[in-house]
Every structure is written in C-alpha cells, then in structure tokens.
C-alpha atoms as a PDB file:
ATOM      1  CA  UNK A   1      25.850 -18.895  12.723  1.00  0.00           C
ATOM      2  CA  UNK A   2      28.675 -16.809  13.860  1.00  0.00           C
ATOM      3  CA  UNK A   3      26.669 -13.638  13.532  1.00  0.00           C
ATOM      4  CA  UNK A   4      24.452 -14.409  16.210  1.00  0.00           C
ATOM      5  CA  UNK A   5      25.932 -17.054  17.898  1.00  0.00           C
ATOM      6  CA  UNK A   6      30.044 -18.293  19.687  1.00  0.00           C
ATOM      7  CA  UNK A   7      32.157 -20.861  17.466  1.00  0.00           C
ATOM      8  CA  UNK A   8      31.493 -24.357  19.286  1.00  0.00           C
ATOM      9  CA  UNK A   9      28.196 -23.715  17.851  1.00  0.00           C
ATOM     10  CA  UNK A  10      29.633 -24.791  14.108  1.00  0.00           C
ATOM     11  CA  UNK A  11      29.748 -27.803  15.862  1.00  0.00           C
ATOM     12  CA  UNK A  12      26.255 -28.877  15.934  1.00  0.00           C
ATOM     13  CA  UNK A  13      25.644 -28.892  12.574  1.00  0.00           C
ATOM     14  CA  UNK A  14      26.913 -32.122  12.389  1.00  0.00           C
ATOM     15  CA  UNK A  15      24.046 -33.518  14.735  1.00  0.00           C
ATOM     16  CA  UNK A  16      21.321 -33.580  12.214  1.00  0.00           C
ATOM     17  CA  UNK A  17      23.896 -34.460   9.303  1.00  0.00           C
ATOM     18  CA  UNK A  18      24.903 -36.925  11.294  1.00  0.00           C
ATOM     19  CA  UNK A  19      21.972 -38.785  12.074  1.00  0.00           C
ATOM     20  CA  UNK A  20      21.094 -38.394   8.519  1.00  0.00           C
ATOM     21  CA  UNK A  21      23.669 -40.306   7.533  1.00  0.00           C
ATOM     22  CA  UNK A  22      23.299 -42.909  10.132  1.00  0.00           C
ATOM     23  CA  UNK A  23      19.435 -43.459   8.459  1.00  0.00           C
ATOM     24  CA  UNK A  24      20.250 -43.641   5.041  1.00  0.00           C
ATOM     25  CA  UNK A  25      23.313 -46.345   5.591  1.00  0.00           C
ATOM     26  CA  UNK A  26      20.197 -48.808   6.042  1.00  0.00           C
ATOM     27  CA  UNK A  27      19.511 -48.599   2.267  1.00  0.00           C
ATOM     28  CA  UNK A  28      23.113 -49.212   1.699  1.00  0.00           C
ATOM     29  CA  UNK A  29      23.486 -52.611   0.692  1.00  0.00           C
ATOM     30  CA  UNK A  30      25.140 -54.987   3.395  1.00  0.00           C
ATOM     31  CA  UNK A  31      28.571 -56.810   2.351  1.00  0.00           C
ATOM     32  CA  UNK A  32      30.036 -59.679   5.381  1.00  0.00           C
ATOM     33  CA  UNK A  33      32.906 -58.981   7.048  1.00  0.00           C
ATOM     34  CA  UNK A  34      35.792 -61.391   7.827  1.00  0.00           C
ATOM     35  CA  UNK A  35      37.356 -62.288  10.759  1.00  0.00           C
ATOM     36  CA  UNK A  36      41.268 -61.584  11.201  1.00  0.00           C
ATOM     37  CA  UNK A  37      43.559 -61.081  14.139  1.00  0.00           C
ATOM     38  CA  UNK A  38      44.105 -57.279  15.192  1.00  0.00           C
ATOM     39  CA  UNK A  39      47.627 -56.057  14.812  1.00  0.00           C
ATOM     40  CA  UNK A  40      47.656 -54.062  17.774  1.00  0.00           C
ATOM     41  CA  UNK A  41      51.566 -53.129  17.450  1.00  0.00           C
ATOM     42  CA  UNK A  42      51.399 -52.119  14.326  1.00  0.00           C
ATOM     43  CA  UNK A  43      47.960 -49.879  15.410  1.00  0.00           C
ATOM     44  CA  UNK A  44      50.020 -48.479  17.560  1.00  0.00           C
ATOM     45  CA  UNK A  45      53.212 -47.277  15.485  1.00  0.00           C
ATOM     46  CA  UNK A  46      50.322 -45.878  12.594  1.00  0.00           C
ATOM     47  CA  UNK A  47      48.609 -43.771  15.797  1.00  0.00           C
ATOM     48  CA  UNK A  48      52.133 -42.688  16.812  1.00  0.00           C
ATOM     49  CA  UNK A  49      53.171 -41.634  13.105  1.00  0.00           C
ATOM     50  CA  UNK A  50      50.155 -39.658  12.761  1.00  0.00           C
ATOM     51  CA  UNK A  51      50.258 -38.259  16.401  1.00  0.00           C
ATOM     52  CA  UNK A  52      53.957 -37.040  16.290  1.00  0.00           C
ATOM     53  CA  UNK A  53      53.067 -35.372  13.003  1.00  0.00           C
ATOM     54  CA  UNK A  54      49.905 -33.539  13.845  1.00  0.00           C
ATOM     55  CA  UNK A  55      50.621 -32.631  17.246  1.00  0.00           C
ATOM     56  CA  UNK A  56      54.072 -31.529  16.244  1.00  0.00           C
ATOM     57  CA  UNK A  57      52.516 -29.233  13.548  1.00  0.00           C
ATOM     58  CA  UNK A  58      50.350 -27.881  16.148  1.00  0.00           C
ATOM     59  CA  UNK A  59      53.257 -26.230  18.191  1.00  0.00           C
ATOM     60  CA  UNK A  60      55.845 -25.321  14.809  1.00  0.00           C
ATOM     61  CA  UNK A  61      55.056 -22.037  15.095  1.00  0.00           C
ATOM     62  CA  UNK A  62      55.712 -21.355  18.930  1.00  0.00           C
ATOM     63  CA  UNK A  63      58.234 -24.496  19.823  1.00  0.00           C
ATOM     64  CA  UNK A  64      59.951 -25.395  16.681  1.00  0.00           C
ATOM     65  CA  UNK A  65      62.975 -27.282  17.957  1.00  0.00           C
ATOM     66  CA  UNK A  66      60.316 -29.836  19.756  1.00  0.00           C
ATOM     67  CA  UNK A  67      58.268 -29.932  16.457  1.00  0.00           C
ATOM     68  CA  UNK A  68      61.743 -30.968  14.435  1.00  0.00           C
ATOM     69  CA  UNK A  69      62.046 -33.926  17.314  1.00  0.00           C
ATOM     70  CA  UNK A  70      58.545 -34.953  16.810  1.00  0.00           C
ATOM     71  CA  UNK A  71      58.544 -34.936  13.350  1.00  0.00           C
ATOM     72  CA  UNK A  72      61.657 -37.363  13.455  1.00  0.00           C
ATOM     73  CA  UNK A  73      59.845 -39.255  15.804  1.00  0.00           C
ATOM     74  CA  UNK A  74      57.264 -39.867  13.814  1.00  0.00           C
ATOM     75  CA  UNK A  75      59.426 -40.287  10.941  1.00  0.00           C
ATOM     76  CA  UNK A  76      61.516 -43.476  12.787  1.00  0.00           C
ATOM     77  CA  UNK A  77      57.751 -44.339  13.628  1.00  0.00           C
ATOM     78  CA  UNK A  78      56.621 -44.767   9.871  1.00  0.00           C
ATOM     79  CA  UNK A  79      59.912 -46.639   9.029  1.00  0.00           C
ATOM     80  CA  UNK A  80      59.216 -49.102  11.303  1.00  0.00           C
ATOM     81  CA  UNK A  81      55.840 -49.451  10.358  1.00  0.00           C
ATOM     82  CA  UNK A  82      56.458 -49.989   6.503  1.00  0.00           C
ATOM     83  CA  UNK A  83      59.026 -52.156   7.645  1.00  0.00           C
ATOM     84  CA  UNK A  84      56.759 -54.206   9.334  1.00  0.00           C
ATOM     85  CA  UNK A  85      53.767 -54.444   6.960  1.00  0.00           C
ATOM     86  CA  UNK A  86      55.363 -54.683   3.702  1.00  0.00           C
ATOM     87  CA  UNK A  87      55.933 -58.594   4.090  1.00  0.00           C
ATOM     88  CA  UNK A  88      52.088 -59.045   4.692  1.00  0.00           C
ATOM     89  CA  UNK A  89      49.782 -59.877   1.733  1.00  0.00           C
ATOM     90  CA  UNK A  90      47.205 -56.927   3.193  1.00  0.00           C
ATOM     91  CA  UNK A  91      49.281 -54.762   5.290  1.00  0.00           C
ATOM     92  CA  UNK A  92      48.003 -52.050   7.143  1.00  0.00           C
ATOM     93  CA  UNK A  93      50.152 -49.325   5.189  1.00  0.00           C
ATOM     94  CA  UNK A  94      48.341 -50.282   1.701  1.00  0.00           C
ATOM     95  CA  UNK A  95      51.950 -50.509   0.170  1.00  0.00           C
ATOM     96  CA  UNK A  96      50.514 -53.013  -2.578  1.00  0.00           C
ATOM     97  CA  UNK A  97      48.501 -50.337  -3.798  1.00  0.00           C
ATOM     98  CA  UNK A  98      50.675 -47.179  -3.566  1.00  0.00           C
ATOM     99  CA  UNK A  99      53.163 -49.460  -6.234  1.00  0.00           C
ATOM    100  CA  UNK A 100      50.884 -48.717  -8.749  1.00  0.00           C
ATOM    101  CA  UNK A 101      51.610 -45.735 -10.641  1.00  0.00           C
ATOM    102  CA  UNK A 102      48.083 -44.459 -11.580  1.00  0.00           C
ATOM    103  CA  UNK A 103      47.228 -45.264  -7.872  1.00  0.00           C
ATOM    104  CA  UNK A 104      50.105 -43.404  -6.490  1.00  0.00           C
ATOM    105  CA  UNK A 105      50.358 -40.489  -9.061  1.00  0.00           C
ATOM    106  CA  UNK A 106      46.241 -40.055  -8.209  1.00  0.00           C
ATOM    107  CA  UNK A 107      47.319 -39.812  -4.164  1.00  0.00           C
ATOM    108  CA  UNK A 108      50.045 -37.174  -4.361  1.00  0.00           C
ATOM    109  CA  UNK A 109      47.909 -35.811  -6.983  1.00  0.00           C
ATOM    110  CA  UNK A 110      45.063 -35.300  -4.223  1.00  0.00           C
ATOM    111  CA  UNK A 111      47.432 -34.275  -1.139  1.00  0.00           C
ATOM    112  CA  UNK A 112      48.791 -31.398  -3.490  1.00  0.00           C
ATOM    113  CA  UNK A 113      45.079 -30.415  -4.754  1.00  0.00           C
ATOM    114  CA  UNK A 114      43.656 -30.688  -0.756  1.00  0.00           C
ATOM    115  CA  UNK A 115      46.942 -28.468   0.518  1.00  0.00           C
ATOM    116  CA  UNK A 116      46.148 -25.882  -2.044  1.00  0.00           C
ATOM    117  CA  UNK A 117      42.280 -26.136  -1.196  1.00  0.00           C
ATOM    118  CA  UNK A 118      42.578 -25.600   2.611  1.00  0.00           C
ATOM    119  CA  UNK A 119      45.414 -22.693   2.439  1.00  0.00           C
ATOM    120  CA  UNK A 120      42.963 -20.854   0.345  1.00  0.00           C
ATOM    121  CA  UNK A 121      40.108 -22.089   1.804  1.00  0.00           C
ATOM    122  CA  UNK A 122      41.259 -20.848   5.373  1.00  0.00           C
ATOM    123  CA  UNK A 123      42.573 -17.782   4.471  1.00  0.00           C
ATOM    124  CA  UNK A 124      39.716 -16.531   2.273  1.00  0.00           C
ATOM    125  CA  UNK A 125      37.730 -15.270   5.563  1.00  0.00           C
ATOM    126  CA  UNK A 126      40.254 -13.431   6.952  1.00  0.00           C
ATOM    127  CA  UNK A 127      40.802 -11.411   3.617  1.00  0.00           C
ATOM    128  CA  UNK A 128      36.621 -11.157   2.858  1.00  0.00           C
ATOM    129  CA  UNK A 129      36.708  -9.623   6.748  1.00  0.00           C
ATOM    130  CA  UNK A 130      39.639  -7.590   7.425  1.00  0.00           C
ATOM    131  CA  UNK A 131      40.823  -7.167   4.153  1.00  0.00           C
ATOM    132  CA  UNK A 132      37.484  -6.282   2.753  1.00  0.00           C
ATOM    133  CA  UNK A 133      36.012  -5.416   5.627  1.00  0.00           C
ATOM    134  CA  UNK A 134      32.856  -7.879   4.816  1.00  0.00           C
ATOM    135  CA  UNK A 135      30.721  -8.663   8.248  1.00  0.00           C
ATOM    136  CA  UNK A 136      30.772 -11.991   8.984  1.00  0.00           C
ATOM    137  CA  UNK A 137      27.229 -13.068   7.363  1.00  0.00           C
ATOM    138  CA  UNK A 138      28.260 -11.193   3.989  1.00  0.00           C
ATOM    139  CA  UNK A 139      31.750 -13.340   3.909  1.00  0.00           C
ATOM    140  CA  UNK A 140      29.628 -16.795   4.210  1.00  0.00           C
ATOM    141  CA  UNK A 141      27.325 -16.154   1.716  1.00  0.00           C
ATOM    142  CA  UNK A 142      30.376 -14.990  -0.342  1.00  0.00           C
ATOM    143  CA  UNK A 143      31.994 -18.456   0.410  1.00  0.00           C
ATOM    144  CA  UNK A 144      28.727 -20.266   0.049  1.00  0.00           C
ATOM    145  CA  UNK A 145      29.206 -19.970  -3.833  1.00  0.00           C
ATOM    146  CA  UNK A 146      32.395 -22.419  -3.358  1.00  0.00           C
ATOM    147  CA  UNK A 147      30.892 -25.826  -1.626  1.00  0.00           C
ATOM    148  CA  UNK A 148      27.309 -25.321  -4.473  1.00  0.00           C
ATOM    149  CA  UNK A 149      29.525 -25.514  -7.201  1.00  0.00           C
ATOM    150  CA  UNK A 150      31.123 -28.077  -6.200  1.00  0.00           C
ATOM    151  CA  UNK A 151      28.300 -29.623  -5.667  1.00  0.00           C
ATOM    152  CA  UNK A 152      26.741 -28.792  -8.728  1.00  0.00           C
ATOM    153  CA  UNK A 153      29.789 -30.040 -10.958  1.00  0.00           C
ATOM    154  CA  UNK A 154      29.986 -33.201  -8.606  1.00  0.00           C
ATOM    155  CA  UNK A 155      26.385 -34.153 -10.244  1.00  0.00           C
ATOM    156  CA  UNK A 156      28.639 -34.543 -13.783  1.00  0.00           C
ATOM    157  CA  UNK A 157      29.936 -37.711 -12.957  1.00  0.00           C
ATOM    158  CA  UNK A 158      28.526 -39.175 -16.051  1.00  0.00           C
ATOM    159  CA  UNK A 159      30.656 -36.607 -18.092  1.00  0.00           C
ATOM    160  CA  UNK A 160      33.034 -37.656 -16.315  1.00  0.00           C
ATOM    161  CA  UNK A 161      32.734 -41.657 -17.475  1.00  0.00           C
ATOM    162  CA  UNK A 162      33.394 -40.782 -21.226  1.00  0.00           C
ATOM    163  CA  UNK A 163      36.004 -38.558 -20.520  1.00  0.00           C
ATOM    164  CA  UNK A 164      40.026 -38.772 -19.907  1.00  0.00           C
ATOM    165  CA  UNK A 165      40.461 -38.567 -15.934  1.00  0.00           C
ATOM    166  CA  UNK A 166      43.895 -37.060 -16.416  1.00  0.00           C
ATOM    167  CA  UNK A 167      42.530 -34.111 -19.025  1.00  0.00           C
ATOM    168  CA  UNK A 168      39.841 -33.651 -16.345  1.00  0.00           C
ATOM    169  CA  UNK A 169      42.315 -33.419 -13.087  1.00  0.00           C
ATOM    170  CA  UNK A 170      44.359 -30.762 -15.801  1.00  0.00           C
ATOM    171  CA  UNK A 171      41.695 -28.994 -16.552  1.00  0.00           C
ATOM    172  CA  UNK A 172      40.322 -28.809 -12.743  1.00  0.00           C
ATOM    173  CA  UNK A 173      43.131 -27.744 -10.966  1.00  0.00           C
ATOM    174  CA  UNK A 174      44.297 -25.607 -13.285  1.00  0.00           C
ATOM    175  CA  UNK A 175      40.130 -23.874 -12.745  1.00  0.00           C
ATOM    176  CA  UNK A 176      40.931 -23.665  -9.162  1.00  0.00           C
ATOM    177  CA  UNK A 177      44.018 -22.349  -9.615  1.00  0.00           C
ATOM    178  CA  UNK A 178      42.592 -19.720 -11.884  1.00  0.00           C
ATOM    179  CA  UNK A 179      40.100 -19.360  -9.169  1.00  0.00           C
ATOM    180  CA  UNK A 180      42.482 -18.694  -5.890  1.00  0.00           C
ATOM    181  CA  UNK A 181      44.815 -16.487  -8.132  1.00  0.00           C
ATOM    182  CA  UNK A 182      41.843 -14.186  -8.401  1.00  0.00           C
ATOM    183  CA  UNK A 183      40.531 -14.174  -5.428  1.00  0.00           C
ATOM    184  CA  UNK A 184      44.248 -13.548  -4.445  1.00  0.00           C
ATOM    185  CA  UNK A 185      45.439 -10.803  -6.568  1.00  0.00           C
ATOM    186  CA  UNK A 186      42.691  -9.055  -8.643  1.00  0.00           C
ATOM    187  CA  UNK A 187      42.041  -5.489  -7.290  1.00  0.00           C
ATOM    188  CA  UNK A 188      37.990  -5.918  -5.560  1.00  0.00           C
ATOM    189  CA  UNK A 189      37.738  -3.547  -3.608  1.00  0.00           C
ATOM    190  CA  UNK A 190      35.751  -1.043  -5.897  1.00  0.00           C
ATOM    191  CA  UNK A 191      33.756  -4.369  -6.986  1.00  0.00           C
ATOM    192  CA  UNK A 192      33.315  -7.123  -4.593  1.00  0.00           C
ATOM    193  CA  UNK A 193      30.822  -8.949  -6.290  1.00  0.00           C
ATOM    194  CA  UNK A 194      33.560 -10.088  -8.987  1.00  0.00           C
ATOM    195  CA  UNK A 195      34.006 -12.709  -5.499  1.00  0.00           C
ATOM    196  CA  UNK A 196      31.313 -14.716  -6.953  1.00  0.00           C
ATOM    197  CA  UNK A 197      32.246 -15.765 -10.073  1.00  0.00           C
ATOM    198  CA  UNK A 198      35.797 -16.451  -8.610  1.00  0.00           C
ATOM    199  CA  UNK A 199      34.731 -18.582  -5.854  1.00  0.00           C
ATOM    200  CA  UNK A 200      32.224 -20.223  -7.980  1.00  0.00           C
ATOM    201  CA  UNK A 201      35.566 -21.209  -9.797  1.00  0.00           C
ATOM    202  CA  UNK A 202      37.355 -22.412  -7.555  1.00  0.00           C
ATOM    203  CA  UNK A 203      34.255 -24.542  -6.866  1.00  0.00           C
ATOM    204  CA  UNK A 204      33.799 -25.885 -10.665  1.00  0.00           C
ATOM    205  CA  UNK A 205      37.594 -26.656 -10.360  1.00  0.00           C
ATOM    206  CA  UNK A 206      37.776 -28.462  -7.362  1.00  0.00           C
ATOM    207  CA  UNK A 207      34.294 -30.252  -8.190  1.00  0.00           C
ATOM    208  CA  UNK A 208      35.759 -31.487 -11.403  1.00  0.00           C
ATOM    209  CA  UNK A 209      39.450 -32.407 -10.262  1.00  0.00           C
ATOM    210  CA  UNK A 210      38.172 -34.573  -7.315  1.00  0.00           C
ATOM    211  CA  UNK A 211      35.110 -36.305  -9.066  1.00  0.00           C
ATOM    212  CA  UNK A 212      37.962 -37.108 -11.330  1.00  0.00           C
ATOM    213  CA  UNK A 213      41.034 -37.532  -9.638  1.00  0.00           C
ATOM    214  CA  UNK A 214      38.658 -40.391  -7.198  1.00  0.00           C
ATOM    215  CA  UNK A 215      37.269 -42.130  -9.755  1.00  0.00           C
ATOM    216  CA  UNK A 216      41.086 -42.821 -11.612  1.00  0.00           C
ATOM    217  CA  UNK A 217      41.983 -43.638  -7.889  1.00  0.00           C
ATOM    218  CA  UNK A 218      39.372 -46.228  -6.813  1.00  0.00           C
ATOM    219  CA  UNK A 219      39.483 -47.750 -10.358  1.00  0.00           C
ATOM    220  CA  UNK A 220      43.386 -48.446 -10.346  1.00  0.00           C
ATOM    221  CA  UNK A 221      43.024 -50.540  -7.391  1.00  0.00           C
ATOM    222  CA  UNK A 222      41.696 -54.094  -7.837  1.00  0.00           C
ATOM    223  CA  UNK A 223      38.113 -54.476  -6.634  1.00  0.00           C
ATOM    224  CA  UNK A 224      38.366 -56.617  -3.518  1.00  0.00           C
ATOM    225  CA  UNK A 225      41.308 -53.696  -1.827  1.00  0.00           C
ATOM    226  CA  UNK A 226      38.705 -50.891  -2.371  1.00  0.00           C
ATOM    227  CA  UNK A 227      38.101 -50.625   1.380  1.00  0.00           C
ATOM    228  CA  UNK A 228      42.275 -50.057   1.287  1.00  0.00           C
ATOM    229  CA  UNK A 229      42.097 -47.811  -1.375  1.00  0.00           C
ATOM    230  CA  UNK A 230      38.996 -45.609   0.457  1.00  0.00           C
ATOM    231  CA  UNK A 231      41.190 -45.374   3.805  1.00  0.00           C
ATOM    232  CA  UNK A 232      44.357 -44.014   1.988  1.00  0.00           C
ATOM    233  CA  UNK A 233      41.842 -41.459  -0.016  1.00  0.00           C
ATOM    234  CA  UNK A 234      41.230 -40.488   3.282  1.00  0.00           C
ATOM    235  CA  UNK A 235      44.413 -39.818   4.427  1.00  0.00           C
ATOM    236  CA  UNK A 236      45.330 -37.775   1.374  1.00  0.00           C
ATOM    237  CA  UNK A 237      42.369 -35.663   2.083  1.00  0.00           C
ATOM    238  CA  UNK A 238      43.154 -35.136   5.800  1.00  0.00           C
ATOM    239  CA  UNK A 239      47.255 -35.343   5.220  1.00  0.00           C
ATOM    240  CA  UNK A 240      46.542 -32.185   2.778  1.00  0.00           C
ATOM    241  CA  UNK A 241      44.155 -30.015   4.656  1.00  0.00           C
ATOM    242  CA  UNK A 242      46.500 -30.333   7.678  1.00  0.00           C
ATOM    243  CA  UNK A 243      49.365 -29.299   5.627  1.00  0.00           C
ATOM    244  CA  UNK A 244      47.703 -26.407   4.041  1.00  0.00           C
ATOM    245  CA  UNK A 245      46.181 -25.206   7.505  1.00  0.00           C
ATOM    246  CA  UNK A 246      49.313 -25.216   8.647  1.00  0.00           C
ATOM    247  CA  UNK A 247      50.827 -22.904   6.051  1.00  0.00           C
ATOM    248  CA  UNK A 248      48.186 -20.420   6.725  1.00  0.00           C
ATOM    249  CA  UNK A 249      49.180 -20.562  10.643  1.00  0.00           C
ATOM    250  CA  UNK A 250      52.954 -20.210   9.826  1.00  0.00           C
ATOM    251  CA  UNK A 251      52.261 -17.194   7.486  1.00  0.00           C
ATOM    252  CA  UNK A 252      49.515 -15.796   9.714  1.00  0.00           C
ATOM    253  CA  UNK A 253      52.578 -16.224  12.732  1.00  0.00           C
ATOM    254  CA  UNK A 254      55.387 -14.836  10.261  1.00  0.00           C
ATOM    255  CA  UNK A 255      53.848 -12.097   8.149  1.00  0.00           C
ATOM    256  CA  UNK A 256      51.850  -9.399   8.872  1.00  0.00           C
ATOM    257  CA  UNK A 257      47.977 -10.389   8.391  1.00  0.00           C
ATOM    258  CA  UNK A 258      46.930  -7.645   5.430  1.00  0.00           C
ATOM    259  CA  UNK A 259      49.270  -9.488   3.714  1.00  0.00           C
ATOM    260  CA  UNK A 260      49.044 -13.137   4.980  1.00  0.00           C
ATOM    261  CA  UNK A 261      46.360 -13.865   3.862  1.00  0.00           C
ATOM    262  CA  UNK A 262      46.296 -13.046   0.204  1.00  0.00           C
ATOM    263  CA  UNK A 263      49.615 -14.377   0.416  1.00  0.00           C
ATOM    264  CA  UNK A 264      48.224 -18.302   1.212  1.00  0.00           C
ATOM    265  CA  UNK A 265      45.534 -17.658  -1.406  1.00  0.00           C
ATOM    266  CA  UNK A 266      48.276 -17.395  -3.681  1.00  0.00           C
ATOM    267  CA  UNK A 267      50.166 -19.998  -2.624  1.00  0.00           C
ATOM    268  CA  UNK A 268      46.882 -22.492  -2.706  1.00  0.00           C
ATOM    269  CA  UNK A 269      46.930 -21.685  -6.539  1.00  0.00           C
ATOM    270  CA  UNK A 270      50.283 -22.516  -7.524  1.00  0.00           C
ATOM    271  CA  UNK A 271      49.531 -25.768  -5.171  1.00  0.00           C
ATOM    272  CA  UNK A 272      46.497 -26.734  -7.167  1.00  0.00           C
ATOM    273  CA  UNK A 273      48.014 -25.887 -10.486  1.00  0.00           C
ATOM    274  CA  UNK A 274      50.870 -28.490  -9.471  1.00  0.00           C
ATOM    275  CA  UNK A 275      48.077 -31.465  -8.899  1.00  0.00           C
ATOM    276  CA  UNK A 276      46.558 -30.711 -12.020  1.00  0.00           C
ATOM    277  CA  UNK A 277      50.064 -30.993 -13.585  1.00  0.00           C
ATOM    278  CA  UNK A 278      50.996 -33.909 -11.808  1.00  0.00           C
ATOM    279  CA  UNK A 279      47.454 -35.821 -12.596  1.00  0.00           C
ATOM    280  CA  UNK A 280      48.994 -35.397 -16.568  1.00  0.00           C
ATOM    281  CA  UNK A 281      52.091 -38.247 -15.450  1.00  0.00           C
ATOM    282  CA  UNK A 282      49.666 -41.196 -14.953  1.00  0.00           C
ATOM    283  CA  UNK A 283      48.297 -44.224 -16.962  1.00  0.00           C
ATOM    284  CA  UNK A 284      45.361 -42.888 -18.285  1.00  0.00           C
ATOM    285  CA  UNK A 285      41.955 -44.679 -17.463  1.00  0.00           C
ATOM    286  CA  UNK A 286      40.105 -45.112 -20.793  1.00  0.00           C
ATOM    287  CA  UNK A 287      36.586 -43.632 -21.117  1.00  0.00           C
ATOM    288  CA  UNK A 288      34.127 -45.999 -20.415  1.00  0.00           C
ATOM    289  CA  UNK A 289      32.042 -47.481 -23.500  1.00  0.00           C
ATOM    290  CA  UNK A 290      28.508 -46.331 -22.959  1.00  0.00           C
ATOM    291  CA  UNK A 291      26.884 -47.380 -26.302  1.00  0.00           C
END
C-alpha cells in the first residue's frame, strides 16, 4: 500500500477486518453480564497512569526533563491506585492475580518478549530500505514471511497441550532471538534472500512463545477472573510494544540511522532471549492428558 498510495491509508485495512470481526462475534457464544457500581475515581487515576506514561514517552526524546515529571506523575498516580484497589475482592488493578507466580512470571515474561518484538519489528524497515536499499514493496513482502509464520505455528496449539509451556516459551524466544540476531548482524548484502528464512524465524519463535506463554497465563488464573486475566494480557502486549517503539525512537534520535537500526534489532534479541529465560522461573503447567 505504501508503494502506490500516503500512510493514513494503512489505516483502512482495519475497515473490512473490522466488520469481520463484528459478524463472526454472533457465533460466539453469549455469557450474562452483572451489574456493579462504576468506580469512576479509580477510572480516572488508571487513565492518568497510562496517560502520563505514554504521552510522556512521546516527548523523551525532545523534552526530557517534562517526560521525568510525567513519568513521576504517573508513578504517584499508580500508587494511589494500587492503594486503592488492593482492599477490594475484584479490584480494578487485578492485584489478586499478579500474586500468583506462574501468572506474574507469564506477564513480565510477555512485556519482555513484546519489547523485543516491536524494537525489531520497527526497525527492520528502515534497515530492508536504507540499509539494503530494498523499495518499499520488496521490504513488505520480505516482512510478510514474519506475521505467516506466526500464523502457521499459532495453528500448533494442540502440540502445544502435551507439551511443557515453560520448555516452549525457552525454546521460542530463544528462536526469535536467533531470528533478530540475524537479521541484525549477518553480512546480506551479497545475499538478501537469507532475509527469509530469518524472518520466518523470528516468526516460528514468536508464534510458539506466545501460543505458549498465553495459554500458562490464562490457565494460572481461576476460571471466573479470566476476563481480568485477558485485560492485563493486554496491557503486557501494549505496555511492551510501547516500550520497544520507544527504544527505536531514542536510538533513531541518538545514533546515527545506518547504525540505529541494526542496533534495535540487536537489542530486540537479547530482549526476547531474556523472556524465554525468564518463562524457565515459573510453576510449570503439566501437559494435558489427551488419552
């Protein structure tokens, strides 16, 4: 699309996705919802925690005394929040849940693996085009190879049932960490078409780490604080792309961009290789019994 046509165009691919969705959600089977009193303080402290943060991030790199403030702002923000829920029996701030070791292991786990992911993710473009000098249609089909094999390894899910979730996560990051080293340091410019097998690692890693890494997540929380334990998978995912696109903006702002690029490749692989490391500390789930 950005061959032939300007950015906000990206955008509309969500239209048909979208609606898509929206269609199939009537086959999803329909669970009532209970009634409970909005806590619109505490609404407002989580909006303010994330809103310092992000926006903050937004301006490090140009106003970074401001972004310290904010960030402290934020900070006080999320003490008073924890504070607050941490008495309730369901609190916002899913506290009950993050005391569980698997649970929490699994979470920093996934902000680690999604840091490492976007950093390399982000910066891979910039080195296919100006480091390789790749037009912009030849770096997306180069980059296409990641999100199929992810998809493809995502279909292993039942592979995934009779196997240990934290040899898995090891074995996943530690693929996608293989995979961004690569694509970060191995000499291609004689041979760019060793890009494919190295995205489609990073792919088969990340496919097998999160399919994984979710399933040991949603599985340590008791059944009736799944919606809980969906939101703060959520905010893993988002807490760790942020972080890792804002690595590649610092870098991009601090070091000159023939190198700042392959340098947040590299750093996404020593990221990833930490989650799979850090999936290894948990309470392993047992494999389930399918005979």
């Amino acid at each position: 699309m950005l061959s032939h046509l300007a950015w906000p165009w990206l955008y509309a691919v969500n239209l048909p996705l979208g609606t898509g969705v929206m269609l199939a959600l009537r086959a999803a089977p329909q669970v009532g919802g209970r009634t409970s009193r909005l806590d619109t303080f505490s609404i407002g402290l989580n909006c303010a925690v994330f809103g310092f943060v992000v926006f903050g991030a937004e301006i490090a790199p140009t106003a970074p005394v401001i972004a310290v403030a904010l960030f402290a702002f934020g900070a006080l923000a999320a003490v008073i929040l924890v504070r607050r829920e941490k008495p309730k029996a369901k609190p916002l701030v899913p506290l009950d849940l993050l005391g569980r070791r698997s649970f929490r292991i699994s979470i920093v786990a996934s902000v680690c693996c999604f840091t490492g992911q976007a950093a390399g993710l982000l910066a891979l473009p910039f080195y296919l085009q100006h480091g390789l000098g790749q037009s912009p249609m030849t770096a997306g089909l180069y980059m296409t190879v990641w999100p199929l094999s992810v998809a493809a390894t995502a279909l292993a899910h039942r592979f995934v049932a009779r196997t240990s979730t934290s040899l898995l996560c090891a074995i996943g990051g530690g693929t996608l960490s293989i995979g961004l080293a690569a694509l970060a340091f191995w000499p291609v410019h004689d041979a760019p078409l060793l890009l494919i097998p190295f995205t489609a690692l990073c792919g088969v890693g990340f496919g097998l780490f999160q399919v994984a890494n979710n399933r040991n997540m949603f599985l340590a929380a008791p059944r009736e604080r799944s919606a809980a334990a969906g939101a703060i998978q959520g905010v893993a995912r988002l807490s760790g792309q942020t972080t890792g696109a804002v690595l590649v903006t610092l870098l991009f702002a601090l070091v000159p961009l023939d190198a700042a690029d392959r340098i947040a490749i590299g750093i996404g692989a020593a990221l990833t290789l930490a989650a799979g490391f850090i999936s290894t500390l948990r309470e392993n789930l047992p494999p389930e019994n399918t005979s």
